[in-house]
Protein backbone atom coordinates (compact mmCIF):
# COMPACT_ATOMS: atom_id res chain seq x y z
CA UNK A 1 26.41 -18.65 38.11
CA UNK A 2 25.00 -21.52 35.26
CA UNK A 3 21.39 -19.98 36.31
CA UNK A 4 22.30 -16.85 35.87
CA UNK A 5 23.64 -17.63 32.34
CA UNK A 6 20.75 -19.18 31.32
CA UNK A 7 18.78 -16.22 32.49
CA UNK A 8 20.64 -14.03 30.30
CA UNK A 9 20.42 -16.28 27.32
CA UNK A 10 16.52 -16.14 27.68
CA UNK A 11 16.60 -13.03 28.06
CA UNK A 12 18.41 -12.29 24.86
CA UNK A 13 16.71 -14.97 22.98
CA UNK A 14 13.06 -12.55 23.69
CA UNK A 15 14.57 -9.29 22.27
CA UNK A 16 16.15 -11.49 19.14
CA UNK A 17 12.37 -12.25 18.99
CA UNK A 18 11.06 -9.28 19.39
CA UNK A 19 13.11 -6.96 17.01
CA UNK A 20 13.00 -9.56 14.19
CA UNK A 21 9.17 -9.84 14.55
CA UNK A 22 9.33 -5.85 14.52
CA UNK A 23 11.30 -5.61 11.40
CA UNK A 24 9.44 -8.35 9.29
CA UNK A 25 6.15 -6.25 10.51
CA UNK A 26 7.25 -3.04 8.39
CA UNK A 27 8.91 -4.44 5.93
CA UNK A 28 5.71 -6.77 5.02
CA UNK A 29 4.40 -6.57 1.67
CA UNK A 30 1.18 -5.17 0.85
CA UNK A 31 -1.46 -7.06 -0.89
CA UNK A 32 -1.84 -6.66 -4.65
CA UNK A 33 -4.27 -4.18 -6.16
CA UNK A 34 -7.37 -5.44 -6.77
CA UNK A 35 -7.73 -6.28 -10.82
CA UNK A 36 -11.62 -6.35 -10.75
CA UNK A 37 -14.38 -4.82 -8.86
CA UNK A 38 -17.48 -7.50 -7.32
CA UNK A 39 -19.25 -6.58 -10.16
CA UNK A 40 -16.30 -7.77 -12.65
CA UNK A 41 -15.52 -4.51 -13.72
CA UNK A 42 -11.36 -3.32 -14.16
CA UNK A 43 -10.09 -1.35 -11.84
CA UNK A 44 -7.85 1.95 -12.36
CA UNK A 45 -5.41 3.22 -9.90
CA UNK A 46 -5.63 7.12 -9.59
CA UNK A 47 -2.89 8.67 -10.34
CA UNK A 48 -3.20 11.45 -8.01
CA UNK A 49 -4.28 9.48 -4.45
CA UNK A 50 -3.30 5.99 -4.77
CA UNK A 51 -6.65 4.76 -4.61
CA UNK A 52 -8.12 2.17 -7.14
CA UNK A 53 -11.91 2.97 -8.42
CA UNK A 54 -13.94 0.94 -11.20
CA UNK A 55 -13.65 2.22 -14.45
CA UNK A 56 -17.27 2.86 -14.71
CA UNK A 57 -16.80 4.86 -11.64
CA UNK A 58 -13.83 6.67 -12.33
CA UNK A 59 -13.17 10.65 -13.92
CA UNK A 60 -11.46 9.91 -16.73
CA UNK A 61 -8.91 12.76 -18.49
CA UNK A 62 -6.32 12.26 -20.92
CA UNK A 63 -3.03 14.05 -20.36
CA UNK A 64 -0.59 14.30 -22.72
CA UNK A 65 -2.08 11.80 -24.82
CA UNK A 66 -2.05 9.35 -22.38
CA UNK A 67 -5.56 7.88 -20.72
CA UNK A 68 -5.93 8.45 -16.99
CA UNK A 69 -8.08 7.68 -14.20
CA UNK A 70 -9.44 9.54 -11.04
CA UNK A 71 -11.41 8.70 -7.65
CA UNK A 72 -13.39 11.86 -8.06
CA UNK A 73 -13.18 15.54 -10.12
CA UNK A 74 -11.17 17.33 -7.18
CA UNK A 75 -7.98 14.11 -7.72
CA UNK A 76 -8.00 15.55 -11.74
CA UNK A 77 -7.81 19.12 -10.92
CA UNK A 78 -4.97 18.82 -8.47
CA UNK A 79 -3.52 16.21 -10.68
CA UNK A 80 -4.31 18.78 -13.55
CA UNK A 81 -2.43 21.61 -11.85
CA UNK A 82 1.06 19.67 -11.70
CA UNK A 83 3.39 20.62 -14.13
């Protein structure tokens, strides 16, 4: 009976383990945008795909008086198009 207990205590003691290593794993933060480029160079976030791009590199557009910058010319037309 006292081995079967402890059995059952191991036994719930691996899925305690299990689901709490599950639920840290998506709710882990992601790693902060990168400020510079290897080359030193700031980095922009585009607006339209999430994806950051040096500013040398980027399509830049201003909308609505406000600066912006894109990955590539087909992330400012779609971003264009939005009302």
């Amino acid at each position: 009976m006292l081995v079967r207990l402890i059995l059952w205590a191991i036994v719930g003691f691996l899925v305690y383990t299990i689901v709490k290593a599950a639920v840290q794993a998506f709710h882990a933060p992601s790693p902060p945008p990168p400020e510079k480029s290897r080359g030193g160079e700031a980095m922009e976030r585009d607006p339209q795909c999430g994806t950051f791009v040096p500013r040398g590199d980027a399509v830049a557009a201003t909308v609505r008086g406000r600066q912006h910058w894109f990955c590539s010319t087909r992330c400012r037309d779609e971003f264009l198009k939005q009302p």
